[in-house]
N, C-alpha and C. Protein backbone atom coordinates (compact mmCIF):
# COMPACT_ATOMS: atom_id res chain seq x y z
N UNK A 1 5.62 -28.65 -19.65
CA UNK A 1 4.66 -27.64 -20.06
C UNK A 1 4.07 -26.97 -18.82
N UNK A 2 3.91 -25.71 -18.90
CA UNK A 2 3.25 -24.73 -17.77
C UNK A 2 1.67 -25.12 -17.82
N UNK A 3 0.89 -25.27 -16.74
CA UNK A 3 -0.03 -25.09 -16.43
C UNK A 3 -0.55 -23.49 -16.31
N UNK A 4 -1.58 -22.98 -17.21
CA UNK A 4 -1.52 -21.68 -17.29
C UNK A 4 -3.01 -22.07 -16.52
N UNK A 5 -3.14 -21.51 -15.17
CA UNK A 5 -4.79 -21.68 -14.77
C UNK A 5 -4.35 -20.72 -13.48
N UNK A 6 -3.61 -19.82 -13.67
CA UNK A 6 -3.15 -18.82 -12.75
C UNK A 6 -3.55 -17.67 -12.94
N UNK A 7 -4.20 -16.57 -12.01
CA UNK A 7 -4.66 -15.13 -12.38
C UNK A 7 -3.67 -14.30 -11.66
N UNK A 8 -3.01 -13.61 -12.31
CA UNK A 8 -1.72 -12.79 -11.89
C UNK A 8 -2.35 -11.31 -12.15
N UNK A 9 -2.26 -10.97 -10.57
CA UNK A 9 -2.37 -9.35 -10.60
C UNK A 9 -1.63 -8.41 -10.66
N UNK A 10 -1.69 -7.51 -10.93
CA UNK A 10 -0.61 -6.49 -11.37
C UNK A 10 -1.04 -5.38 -10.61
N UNK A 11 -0.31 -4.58 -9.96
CA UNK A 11 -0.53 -3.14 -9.07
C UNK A 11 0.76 -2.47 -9.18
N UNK A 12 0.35 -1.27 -8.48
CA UNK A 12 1.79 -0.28 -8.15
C UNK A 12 2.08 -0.49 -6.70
N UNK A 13 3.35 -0.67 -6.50
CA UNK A 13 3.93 -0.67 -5.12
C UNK A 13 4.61 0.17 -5.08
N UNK A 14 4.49 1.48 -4.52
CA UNK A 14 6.16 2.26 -4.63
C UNK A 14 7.54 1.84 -4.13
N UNK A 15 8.08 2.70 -5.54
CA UNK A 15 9.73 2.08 -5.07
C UNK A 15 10.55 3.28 -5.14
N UNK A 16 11.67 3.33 -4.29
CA UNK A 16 11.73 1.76 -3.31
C UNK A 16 11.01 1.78 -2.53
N UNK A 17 10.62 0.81 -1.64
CA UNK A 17 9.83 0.22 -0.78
C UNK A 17 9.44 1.15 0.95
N UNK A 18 8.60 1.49 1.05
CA UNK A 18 8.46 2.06 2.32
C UNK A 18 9.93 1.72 3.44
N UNK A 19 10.43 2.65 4.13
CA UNK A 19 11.15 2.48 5.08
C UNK A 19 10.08 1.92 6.27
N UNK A 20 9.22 1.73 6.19
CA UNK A 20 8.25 1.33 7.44
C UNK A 20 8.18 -0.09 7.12
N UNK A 21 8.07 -0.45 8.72
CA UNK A 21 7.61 -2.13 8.93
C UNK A 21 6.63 -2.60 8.35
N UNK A 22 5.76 -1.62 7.51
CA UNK A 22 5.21 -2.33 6.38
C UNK A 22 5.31 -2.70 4.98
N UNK A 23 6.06 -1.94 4.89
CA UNK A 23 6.80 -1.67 3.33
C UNK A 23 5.85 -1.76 2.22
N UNK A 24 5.64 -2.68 1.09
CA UNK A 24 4.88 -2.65 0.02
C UNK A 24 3.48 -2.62 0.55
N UNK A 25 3.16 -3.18 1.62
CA UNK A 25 1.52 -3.42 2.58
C UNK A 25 0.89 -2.20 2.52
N UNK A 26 1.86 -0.64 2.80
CA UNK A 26 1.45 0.05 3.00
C UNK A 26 0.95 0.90 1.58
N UNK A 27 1.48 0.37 0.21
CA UNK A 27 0.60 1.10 -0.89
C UNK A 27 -0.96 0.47 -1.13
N UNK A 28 -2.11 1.60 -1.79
CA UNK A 28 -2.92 1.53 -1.63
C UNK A 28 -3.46 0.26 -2.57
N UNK A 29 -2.90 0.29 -4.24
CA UNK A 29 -2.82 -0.49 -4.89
C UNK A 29 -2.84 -2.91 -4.30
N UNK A 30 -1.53 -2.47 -3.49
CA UNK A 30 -1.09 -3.64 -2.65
C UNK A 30 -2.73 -4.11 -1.80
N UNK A 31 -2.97 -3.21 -1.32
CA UNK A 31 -3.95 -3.47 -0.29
C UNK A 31 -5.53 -4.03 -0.79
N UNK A 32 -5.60 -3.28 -2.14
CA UNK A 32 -7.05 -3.76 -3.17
C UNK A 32 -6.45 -5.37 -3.87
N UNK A 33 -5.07 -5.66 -3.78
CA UNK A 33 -4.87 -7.12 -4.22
C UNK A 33 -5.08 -8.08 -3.43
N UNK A 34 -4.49 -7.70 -2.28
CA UNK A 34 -4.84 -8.19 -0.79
C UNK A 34 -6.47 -8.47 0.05
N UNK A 35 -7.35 -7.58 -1.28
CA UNK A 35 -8.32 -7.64 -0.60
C UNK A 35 -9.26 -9.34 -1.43
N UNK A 36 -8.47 -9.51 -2.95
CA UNK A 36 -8.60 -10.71 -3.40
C UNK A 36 -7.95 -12.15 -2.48
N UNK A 37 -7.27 -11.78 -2.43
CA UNK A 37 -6.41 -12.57 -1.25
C UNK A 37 -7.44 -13.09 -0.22
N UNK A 38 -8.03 -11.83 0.57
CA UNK A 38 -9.07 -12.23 1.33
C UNK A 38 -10.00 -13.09 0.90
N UNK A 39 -10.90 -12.76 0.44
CA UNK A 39 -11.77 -13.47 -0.99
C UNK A 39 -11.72 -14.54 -0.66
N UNK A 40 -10.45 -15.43 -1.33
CA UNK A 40 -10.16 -16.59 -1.62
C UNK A 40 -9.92 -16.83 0.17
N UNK A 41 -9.42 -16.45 0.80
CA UNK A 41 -9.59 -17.21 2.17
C UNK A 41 -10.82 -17.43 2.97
N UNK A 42 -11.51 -16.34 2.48
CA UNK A 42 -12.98 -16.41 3.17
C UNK A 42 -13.94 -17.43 2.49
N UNK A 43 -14.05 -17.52 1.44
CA UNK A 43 -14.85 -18.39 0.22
C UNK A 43 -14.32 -18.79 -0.69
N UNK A 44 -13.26 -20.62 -0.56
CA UNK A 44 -12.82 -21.00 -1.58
C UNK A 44 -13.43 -20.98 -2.87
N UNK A 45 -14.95 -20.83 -3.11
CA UNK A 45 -15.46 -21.11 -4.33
C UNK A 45 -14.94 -19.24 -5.01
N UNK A 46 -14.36 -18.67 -4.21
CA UNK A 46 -14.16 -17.59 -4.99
C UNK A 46 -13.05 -17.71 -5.84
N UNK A 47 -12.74 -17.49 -7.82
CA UNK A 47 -12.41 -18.14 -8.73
C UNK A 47 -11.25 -17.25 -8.98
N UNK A 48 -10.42 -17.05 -7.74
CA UNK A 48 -8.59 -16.63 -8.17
C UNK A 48 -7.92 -17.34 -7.90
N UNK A 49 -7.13 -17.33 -8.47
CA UNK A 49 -5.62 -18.58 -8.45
C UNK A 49 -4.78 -17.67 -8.57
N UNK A 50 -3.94 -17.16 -7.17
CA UNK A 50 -3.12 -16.21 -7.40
C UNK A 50 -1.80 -17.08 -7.35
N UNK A 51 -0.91 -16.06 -9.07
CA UNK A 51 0.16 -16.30 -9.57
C UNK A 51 0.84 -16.18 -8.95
N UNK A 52 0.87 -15.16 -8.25
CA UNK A 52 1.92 -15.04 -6.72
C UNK A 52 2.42 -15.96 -6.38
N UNK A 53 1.80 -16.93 -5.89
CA UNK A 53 1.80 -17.98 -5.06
C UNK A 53 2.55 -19.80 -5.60
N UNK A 54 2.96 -18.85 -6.95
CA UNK A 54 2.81 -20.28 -7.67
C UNK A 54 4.78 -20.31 -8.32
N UNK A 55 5.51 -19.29 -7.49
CA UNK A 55 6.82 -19.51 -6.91
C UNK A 55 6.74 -18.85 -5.91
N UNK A 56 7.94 -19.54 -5.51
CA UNK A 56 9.03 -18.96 -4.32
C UNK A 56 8.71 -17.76 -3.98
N UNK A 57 8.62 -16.46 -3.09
CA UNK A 57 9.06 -15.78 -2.59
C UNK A 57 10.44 -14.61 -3.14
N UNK A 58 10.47 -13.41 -3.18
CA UNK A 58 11.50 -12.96 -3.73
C UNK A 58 11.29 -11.90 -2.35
N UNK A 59 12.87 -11.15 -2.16
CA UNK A 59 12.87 -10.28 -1.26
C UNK A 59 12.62 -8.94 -2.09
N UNK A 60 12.11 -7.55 -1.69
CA UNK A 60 11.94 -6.32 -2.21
C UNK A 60 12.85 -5.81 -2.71
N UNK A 61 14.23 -6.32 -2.19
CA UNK A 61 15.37 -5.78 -2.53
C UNK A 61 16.75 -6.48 -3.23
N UNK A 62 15.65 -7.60 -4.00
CA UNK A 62 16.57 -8.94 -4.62
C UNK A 62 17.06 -7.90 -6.16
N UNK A 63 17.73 -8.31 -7.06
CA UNK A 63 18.68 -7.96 -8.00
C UNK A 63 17.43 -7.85 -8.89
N UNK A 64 17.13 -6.70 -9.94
CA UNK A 64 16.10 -6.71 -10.82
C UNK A 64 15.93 -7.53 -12.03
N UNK A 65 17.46 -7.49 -12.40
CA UNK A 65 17.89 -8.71 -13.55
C UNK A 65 18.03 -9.78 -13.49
N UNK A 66 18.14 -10.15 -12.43
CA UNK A 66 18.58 -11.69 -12.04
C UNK A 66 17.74 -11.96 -11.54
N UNK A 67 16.86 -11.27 -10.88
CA UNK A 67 15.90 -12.25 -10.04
C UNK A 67 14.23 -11.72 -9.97
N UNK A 68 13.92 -10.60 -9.93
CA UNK A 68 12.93 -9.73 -9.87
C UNK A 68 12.33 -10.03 -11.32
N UNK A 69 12.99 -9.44 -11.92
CA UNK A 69 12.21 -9.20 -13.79
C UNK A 69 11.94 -11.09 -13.97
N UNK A 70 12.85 -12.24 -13.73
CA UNK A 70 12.52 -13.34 -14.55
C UNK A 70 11.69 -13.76 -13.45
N UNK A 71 11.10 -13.54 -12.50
CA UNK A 71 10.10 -14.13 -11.38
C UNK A 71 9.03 -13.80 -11.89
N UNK A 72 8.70 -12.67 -11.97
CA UNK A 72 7.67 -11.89 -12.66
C UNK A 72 7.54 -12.22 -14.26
N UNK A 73 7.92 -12.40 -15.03
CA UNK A 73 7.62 -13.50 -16.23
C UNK A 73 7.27 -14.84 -16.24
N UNK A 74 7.94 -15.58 -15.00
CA UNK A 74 7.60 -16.52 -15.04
C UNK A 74 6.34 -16.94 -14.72
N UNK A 75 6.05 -16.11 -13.33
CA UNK A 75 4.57 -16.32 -12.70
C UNK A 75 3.54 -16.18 -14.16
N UNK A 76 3.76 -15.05 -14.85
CA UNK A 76 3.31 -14.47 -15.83
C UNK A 76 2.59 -15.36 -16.78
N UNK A 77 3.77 -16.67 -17.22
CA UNK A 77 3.80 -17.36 -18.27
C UNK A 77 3.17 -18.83 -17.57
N UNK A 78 2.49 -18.68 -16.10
CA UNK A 78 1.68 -19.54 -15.44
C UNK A 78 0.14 -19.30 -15.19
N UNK A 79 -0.09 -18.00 -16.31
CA UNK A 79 -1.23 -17.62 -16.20
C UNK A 79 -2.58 -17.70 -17.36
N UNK A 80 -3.60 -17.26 -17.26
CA UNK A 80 -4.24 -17.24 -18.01
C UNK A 80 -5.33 -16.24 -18.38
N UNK A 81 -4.71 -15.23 -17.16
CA UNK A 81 -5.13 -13.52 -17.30
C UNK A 81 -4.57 -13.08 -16.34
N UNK A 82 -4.93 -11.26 -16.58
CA UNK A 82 -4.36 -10.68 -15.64
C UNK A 82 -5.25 -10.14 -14.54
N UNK A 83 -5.30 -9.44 -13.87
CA UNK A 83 -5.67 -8.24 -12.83
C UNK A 83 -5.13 -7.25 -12.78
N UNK A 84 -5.32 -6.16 -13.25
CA UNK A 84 -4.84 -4.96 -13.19
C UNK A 84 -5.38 -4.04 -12.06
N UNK A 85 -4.78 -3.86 -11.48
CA UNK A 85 -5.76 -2.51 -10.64
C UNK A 85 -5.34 -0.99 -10.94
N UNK A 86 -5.93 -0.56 -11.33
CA UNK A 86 -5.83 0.96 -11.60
C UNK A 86 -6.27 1.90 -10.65
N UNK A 87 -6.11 2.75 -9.84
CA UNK A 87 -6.78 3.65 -9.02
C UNK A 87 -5.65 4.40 -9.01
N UNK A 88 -6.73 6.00 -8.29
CA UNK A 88 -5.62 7.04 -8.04
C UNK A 88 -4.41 6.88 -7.83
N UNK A 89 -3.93 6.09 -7.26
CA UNK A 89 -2.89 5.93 -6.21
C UNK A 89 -1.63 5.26 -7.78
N UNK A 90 -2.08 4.80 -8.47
CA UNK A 90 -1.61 3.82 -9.75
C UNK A 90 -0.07 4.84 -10.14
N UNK A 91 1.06 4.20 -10.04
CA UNK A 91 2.26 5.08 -10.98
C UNK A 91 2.88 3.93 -12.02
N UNK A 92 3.12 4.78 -12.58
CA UNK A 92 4.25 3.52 -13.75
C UNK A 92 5.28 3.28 -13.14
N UNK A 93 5.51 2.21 -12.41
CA UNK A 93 6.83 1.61 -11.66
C UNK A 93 7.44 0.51 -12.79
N UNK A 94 8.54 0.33 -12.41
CA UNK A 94 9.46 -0.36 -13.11
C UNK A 94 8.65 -1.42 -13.76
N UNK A 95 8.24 -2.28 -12.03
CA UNK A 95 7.86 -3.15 -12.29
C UNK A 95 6.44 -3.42 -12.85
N UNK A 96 5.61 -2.78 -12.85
CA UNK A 96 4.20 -2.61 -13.16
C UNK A 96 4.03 -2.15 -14.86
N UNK A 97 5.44 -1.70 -15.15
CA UNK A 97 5.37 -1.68 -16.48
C UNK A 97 5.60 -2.89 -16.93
N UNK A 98 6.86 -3.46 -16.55
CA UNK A 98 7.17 -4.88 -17.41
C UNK A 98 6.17 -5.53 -17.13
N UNK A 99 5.79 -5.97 -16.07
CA UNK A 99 4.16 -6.65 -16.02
C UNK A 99 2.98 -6.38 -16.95
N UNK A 100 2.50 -5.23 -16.97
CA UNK A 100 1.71 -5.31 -18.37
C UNK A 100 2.21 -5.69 -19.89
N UNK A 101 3.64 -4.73 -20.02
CA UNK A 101 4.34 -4.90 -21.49
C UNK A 101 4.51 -6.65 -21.82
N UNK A 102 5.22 -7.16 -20.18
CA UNK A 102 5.24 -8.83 -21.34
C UNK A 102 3.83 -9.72 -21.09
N UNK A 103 3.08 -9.48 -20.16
CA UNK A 103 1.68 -9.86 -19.90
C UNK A 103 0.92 -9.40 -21.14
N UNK A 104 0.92 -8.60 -22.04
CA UNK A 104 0.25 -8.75 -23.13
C UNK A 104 1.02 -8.62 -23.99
N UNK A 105 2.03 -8.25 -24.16
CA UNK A 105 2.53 -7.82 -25.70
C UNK A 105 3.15 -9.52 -25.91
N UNK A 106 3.79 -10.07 -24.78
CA UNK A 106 4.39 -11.14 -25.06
C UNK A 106 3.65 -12.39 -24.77
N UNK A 107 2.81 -12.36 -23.82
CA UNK A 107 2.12 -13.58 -23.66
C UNK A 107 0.52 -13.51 -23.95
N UNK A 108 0.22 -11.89 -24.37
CA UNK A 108 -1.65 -11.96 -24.53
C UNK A 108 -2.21 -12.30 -23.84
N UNK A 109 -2.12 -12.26 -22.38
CA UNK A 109 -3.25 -12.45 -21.32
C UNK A 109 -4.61 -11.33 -21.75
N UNK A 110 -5.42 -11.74 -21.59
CA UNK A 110 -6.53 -10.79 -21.59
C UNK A 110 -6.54 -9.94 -19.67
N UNK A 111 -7.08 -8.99 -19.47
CA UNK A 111 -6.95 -8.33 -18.69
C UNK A 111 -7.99 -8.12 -18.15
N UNK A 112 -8.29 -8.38 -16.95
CA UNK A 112 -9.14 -7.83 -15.75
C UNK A 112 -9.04 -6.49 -15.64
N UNK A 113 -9.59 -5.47 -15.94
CA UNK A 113 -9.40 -3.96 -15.30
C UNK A 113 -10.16 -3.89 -13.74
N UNK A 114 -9.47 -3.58 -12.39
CA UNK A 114 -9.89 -3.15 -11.32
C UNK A 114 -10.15 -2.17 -11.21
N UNK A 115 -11.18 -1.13 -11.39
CA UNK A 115 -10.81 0.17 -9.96
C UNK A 115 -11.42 0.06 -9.14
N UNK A 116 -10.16 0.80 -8.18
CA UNK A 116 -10.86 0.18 -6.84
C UNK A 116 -11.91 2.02 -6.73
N UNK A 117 -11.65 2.79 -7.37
CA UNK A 117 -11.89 4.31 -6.91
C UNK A 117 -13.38 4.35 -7.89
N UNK A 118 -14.23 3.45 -7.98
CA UNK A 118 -15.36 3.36 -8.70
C UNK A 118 -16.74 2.37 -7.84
N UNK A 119 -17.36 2.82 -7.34
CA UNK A 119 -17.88 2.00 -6.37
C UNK A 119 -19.21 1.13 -7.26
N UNK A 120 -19.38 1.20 -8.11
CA UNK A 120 -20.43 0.46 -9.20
C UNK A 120 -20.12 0.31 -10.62
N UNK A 121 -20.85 -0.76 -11.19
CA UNK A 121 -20.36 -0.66 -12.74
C UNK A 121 -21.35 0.70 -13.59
N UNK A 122 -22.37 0.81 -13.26
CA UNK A 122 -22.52 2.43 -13.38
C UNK A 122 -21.66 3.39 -13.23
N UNK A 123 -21.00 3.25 -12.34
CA UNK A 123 -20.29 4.56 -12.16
C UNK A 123 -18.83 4.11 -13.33
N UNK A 124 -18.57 3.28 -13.86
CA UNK A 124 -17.43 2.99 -14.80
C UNK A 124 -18.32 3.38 -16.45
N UNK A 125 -19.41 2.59 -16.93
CA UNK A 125 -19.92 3.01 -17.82
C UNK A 125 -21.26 4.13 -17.67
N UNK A 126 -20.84 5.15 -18.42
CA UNK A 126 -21.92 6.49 -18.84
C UNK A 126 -22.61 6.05 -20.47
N UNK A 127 -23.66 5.57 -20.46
CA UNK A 127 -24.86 5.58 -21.50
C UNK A 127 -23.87 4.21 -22.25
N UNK A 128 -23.33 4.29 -23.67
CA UNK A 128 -22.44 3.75 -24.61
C UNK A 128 -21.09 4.14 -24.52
N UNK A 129 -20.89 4.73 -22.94
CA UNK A 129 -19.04 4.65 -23.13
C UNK A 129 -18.85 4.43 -21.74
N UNK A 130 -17.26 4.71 -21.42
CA UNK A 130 -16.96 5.01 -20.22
C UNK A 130 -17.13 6.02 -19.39
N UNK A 131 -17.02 6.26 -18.28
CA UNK A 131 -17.65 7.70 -17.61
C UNK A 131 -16.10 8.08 -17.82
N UNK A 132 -16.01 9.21 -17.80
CA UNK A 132 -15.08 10.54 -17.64
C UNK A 132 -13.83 10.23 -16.83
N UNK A 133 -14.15 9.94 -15.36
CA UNK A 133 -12.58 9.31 -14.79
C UNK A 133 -11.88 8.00 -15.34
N UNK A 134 -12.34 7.29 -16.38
CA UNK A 134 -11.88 6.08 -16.55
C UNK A 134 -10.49 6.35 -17.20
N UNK A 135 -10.48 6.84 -18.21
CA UNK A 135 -9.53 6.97 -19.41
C UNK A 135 -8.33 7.50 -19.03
N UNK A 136 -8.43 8.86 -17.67
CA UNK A 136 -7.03 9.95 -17.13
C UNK A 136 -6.53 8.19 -16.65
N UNK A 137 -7.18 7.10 -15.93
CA UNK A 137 -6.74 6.33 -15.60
C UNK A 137 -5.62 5.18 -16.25
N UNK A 138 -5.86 5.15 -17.35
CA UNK A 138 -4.96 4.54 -18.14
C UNK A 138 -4.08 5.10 -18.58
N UNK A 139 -4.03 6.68 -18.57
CA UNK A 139 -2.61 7.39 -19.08
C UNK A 139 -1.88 7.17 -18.50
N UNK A 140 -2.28 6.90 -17.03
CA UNK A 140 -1.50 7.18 -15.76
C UNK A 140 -0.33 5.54 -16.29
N UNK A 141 -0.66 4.73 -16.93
CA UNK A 141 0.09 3.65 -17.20
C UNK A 141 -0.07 3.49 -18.80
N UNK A 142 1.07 4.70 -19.31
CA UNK A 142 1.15 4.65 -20.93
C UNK A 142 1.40 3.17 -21.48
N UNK A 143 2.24 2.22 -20.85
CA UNK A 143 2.08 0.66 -21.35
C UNK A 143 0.88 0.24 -21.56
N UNK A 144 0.31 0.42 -20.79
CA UNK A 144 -1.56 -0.13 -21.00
C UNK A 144 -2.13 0.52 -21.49
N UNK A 145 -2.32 1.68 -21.78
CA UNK A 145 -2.97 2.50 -22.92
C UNK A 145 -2.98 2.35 -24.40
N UNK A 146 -1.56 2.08 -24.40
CA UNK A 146 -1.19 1.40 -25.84
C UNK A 146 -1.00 0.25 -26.41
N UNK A 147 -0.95 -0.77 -25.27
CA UNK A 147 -1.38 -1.98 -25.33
C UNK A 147 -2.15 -2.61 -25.43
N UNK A 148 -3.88 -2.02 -24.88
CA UNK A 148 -5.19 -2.46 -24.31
C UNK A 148 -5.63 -3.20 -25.52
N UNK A 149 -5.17 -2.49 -26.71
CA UNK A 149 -6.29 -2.92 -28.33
C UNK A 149 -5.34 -3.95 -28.30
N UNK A 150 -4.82 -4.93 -28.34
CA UNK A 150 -4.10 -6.13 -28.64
C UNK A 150 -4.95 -7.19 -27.94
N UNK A 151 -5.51 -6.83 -26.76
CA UNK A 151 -5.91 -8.35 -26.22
C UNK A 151 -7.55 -7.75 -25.53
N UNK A 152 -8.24 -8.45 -25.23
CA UNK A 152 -9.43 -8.21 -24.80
C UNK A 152 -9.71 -7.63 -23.30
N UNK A 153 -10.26 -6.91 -22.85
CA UNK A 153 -10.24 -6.14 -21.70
C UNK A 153 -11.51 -6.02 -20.78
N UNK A 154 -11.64 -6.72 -19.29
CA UNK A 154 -12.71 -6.42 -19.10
C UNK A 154 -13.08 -5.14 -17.72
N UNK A 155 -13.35 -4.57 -18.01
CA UNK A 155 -13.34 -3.48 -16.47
C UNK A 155 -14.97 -3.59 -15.53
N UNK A 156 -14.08 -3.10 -14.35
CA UNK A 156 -15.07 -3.87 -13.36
C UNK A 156 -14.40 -3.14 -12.22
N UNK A 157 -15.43 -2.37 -11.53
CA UNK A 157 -15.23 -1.85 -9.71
C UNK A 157 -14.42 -2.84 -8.89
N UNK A 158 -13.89 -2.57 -8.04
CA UNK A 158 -13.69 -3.44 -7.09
C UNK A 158 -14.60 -3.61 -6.11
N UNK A 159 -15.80 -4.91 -6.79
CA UNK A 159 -16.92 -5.25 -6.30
C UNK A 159 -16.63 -7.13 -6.43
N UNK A 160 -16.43 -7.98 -5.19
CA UNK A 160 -16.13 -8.92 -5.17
C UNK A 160 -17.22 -10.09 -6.65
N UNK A 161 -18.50 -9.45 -6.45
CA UNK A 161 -19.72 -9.72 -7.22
C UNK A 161 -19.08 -9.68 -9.69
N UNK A 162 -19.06 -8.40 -9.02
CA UNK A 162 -18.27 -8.34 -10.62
C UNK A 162 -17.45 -8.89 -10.72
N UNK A 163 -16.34 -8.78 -10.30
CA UNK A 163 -14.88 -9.49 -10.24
C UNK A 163 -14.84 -10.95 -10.02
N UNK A 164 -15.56 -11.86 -9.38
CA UNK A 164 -16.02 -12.93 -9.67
C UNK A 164 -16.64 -13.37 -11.35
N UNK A 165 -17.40 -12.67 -11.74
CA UNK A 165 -17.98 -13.01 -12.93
C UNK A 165 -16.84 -12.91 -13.85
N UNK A 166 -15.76 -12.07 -14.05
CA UNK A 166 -15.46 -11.48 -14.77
C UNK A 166 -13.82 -12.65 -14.49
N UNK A 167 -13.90 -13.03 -13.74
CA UNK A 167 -12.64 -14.29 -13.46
C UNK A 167 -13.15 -15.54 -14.03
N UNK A 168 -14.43 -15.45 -14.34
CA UNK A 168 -15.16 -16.90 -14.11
C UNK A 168 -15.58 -16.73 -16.26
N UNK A 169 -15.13 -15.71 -16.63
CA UNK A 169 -15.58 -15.38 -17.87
C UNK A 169 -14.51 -16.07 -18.81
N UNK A 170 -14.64 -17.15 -19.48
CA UNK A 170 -13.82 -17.65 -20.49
C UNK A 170 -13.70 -16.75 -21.40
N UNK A 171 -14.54 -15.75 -21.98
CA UNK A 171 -13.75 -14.73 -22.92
C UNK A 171 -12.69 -14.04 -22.44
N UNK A 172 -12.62 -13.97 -21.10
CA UNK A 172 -11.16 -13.44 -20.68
C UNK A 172 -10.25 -14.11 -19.92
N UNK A 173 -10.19 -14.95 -21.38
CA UNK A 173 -9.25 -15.86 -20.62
C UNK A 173 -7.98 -16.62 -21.77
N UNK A 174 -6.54 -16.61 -21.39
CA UNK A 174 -5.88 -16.85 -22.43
C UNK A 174 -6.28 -17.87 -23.37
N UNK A 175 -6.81 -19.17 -23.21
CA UNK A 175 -6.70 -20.10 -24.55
C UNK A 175 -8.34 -20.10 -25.20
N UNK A 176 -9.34 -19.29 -24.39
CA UNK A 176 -10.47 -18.78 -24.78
C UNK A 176 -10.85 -17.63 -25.13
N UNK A 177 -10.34 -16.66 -25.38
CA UNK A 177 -10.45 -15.51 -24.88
C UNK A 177 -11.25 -15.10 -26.47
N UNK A 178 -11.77 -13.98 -26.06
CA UNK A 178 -12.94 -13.08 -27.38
C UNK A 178 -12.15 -12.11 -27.59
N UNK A 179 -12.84 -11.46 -29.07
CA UNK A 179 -12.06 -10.58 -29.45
C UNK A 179 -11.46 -9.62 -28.80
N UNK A 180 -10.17 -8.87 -29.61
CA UNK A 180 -9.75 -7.60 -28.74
C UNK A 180 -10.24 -6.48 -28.73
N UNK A 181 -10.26 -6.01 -27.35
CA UNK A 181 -11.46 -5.16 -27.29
C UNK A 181 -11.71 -4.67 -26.21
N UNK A 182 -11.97 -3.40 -25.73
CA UNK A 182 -12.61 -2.76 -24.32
C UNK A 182 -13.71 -2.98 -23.78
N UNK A 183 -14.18 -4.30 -22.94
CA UNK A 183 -15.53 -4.71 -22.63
C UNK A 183 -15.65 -3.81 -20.98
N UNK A 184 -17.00 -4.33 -20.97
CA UNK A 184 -17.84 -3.50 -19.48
C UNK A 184 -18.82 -4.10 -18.94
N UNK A 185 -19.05 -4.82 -18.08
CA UNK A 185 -20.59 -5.01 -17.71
C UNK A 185 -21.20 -3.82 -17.78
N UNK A 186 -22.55 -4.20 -18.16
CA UNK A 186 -23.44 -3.40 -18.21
C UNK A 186 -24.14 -3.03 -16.93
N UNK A 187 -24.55 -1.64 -16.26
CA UNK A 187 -25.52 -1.82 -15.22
C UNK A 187 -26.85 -2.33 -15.01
């Protein structure tokens, strides 16, 4: 049996992969996951368990069928939510689709919403809704737009403060999780 106590993030990396010695490092997406990464190295009590980490290694340019697509399910099916990051920079890549499509349609992770392009939870919720840039944001990834009402959703700046709470929140969380639904901290 899988231990699901893994938080698997999901971003856009463009593909293919930068011709530069940085390759995926250098999308903007990569770099707001990386900045969880930090997090957890600076202050173990900070509450990610990145899925990443919980196989092997794959190269950028390994076989999509054979090796790419079932890595990425598997981590998937070691989890117990997601991380999404959404910001400008966000495209529907191959892979960032199958990541949301079997991350909820097939396994119901509840979902972390990131942006990183929102510097407060004010600036995400206006009065009883979302403010105005939120929503162009999810078109930008028609899988998650049409997916979101299936599993519970929580959005949150990329503010280490929120994003902590919101990891640490058993309603968003697979074998706890609250109804489905578009949640928000409040300001």
């Amino acid at each position: 049996m899988v231990v699901r106590n893994g938080n698997y993030a999901a971003f856009y990396v463009a593909e293919p992969f930068s011709s530069s010695a940085l390759g995926p490092h250098a999308t903007p997406d990569f770099i707001y996951f990386n900045q969880l990464r930090m997090w957890k190295g600076a202050d173990a009590s900070f509450p990610f368990v990145d899925s990443h980490g919980k196989t092997y290694s794959v190269r950028d340019n390994s076989d999509w069928e054979n090796t790419l697509k079932p890595r990425l399910r598997e981590r998937l099916r070691a989890s117990k939510n997601m991380v999404l990051f959404l910001s400008k920079s966000t495209k529907a890549s191959r892979a960032l689709i199958e990541e949301v499509d079997y991350g909820i349609n097939n396994e119901g992770l509840p979902v972390i919403v990131v942006y990183p392009d929102f510097d407060s939870k004010a600036a995400l919720w206006d009065g009883n809704k979302f403010a105005a840039g939120v929503k162009p944001l999810w078109r930008k990834l028609p899988i998650f737009n049409s997916s979101m009402g299936m599993v519970p959703t929580i959005h949150v700046p990329l503010l280490k403060s929120a994003i902590s709470l919101a990891l640490k929140n058993k309603d968003f969380m697979l074998h706890t999780k609250t109804e489905a639904m578009a949640y928000c901290y409040k300001p």
